[in-house]
C-alpha atoms as a PDB file:
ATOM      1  CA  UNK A   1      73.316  -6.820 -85.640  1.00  0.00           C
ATOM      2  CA  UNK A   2      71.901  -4.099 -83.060  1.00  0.00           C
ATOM      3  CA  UNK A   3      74.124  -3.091 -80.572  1.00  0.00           C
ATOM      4  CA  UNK A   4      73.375  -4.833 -77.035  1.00  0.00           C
ATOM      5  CA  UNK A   5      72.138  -3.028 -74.209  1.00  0.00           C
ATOM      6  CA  UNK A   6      74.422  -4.482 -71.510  1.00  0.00           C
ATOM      7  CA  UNK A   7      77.950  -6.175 -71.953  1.00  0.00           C
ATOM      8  CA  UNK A   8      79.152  -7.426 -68.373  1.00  0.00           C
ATOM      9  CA  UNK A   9      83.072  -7.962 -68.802  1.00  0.00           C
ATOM     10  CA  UNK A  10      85.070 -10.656 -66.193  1.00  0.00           C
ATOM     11  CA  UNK A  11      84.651 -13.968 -65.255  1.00  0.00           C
ATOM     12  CA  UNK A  12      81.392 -15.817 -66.760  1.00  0.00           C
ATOM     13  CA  UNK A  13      80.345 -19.182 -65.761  1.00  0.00           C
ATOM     14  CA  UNK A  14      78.568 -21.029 -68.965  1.00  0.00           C
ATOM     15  CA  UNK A  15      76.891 -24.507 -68.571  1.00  0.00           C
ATOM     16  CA  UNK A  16      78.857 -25.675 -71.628  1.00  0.00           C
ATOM     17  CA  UNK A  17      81.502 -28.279 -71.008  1.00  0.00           C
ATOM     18  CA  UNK A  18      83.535 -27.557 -74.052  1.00  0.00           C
ATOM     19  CA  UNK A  19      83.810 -23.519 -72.461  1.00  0.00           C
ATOM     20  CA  UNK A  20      83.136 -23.646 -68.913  1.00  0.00           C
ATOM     21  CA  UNK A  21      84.147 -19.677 -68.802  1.00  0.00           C
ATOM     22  CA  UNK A  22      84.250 -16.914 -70.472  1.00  0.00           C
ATOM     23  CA  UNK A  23      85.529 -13.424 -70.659  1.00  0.00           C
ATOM     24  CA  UNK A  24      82.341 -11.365 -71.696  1.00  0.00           C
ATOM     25  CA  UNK A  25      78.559 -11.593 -71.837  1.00  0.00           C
ATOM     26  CA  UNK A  26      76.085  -9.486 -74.160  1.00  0.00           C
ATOM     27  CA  UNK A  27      72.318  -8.707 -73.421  1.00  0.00           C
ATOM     28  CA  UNK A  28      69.969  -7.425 -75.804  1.00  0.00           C
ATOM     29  CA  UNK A  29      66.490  -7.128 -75.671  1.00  0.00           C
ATOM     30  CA  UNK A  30      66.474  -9.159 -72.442  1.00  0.00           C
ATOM     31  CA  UNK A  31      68.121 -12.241 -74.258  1.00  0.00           C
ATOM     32  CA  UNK A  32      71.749 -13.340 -74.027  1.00  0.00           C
ATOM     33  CA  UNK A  33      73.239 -12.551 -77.594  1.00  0.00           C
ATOM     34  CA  UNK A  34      76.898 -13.445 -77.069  1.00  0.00           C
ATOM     35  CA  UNK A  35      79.403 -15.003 -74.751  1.00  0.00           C
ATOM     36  CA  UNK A  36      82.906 -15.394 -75.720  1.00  0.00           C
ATOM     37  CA  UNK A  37      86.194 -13.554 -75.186  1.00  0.00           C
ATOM     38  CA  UNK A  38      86.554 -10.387 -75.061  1.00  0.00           C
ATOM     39  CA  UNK A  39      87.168  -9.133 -78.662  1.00  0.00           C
ATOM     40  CA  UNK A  40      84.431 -11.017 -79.611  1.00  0.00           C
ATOM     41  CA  UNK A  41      81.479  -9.251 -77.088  1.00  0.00           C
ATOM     42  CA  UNK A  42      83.078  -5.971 -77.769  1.00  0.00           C
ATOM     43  CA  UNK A  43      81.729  -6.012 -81.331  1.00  0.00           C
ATOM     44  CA  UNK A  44      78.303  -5.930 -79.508  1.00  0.00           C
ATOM     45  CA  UNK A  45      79.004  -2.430 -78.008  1.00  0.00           C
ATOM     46  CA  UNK A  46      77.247   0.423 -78.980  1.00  0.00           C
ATOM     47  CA  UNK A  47      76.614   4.082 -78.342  1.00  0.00           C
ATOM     48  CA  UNK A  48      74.056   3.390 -75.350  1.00  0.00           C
ATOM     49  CA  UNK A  49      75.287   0.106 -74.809  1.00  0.00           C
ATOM     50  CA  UNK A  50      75.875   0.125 -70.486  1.00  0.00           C
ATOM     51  CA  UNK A  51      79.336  -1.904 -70.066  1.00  0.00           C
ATOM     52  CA  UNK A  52      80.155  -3.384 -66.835  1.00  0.00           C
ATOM     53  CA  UNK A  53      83.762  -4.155 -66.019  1.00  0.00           C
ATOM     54  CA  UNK A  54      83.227  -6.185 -62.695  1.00  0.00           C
ATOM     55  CA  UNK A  55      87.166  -7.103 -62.874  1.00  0.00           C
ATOM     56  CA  UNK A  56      87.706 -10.059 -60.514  1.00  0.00           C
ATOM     57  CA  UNK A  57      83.918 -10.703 -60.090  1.00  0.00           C
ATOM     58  CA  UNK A  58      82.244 -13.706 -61.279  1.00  0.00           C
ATOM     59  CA  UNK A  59      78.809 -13.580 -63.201  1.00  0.00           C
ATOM     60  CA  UNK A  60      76.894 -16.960 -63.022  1.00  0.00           C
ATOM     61  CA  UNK A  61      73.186 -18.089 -63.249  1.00  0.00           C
ATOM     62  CA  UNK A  62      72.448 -17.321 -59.602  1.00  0.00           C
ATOM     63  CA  UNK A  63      74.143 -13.909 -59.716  1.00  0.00           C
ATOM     64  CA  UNK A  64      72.136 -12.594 -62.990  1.00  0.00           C
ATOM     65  CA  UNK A  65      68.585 -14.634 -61.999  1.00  0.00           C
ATOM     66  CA  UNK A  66      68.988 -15.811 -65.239  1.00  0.00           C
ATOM     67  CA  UNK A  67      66.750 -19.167 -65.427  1.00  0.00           C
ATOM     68  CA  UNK A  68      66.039 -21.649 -68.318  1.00  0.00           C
ATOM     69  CA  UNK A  69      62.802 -21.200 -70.653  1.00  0.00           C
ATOM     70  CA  UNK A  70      62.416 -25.104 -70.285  1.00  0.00           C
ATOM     71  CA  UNK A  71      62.279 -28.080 -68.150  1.00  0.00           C
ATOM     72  CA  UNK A  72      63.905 -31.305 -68.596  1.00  0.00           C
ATOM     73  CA  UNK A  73      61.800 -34.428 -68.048  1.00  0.00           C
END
């Protein structure tokens, strides 16, 4: 697995009703590779990997622009 390019550490809201947060979020290549806790994200750090501790912050969908590749019908 390639290191990601940015890990953003603190509060992440999913869409996933079975995990509704998490702790950590990679991004590699312009593509979400992980989401978890902690431990787990940090296995996506690398030597040029750009971390982001935003501490109390939140990072959702509206905050990162991220938007879905598909539309429901």
């Amino acid at each position: 697995m390639p290191p990601a390019d940015l890990v953003i550490v603190g509060t992440v809201l999913t869409v996933d009703e079975l995990q509704p947060t998490a702790e950590a979020i990679a991004v590699a290549d312009g593509r979400i590779v992980a989401v978890g806790d902690r431990s787990a994200v940090e296995q996506w750090i690398g030597p040029h990997t750009l971390t982001v501790d935003i501490g109390d912050g939140c990072v959702d969908r509206k905050s990162t622009r991220l938007n879905s590749s598909h539309i429901t019908i």
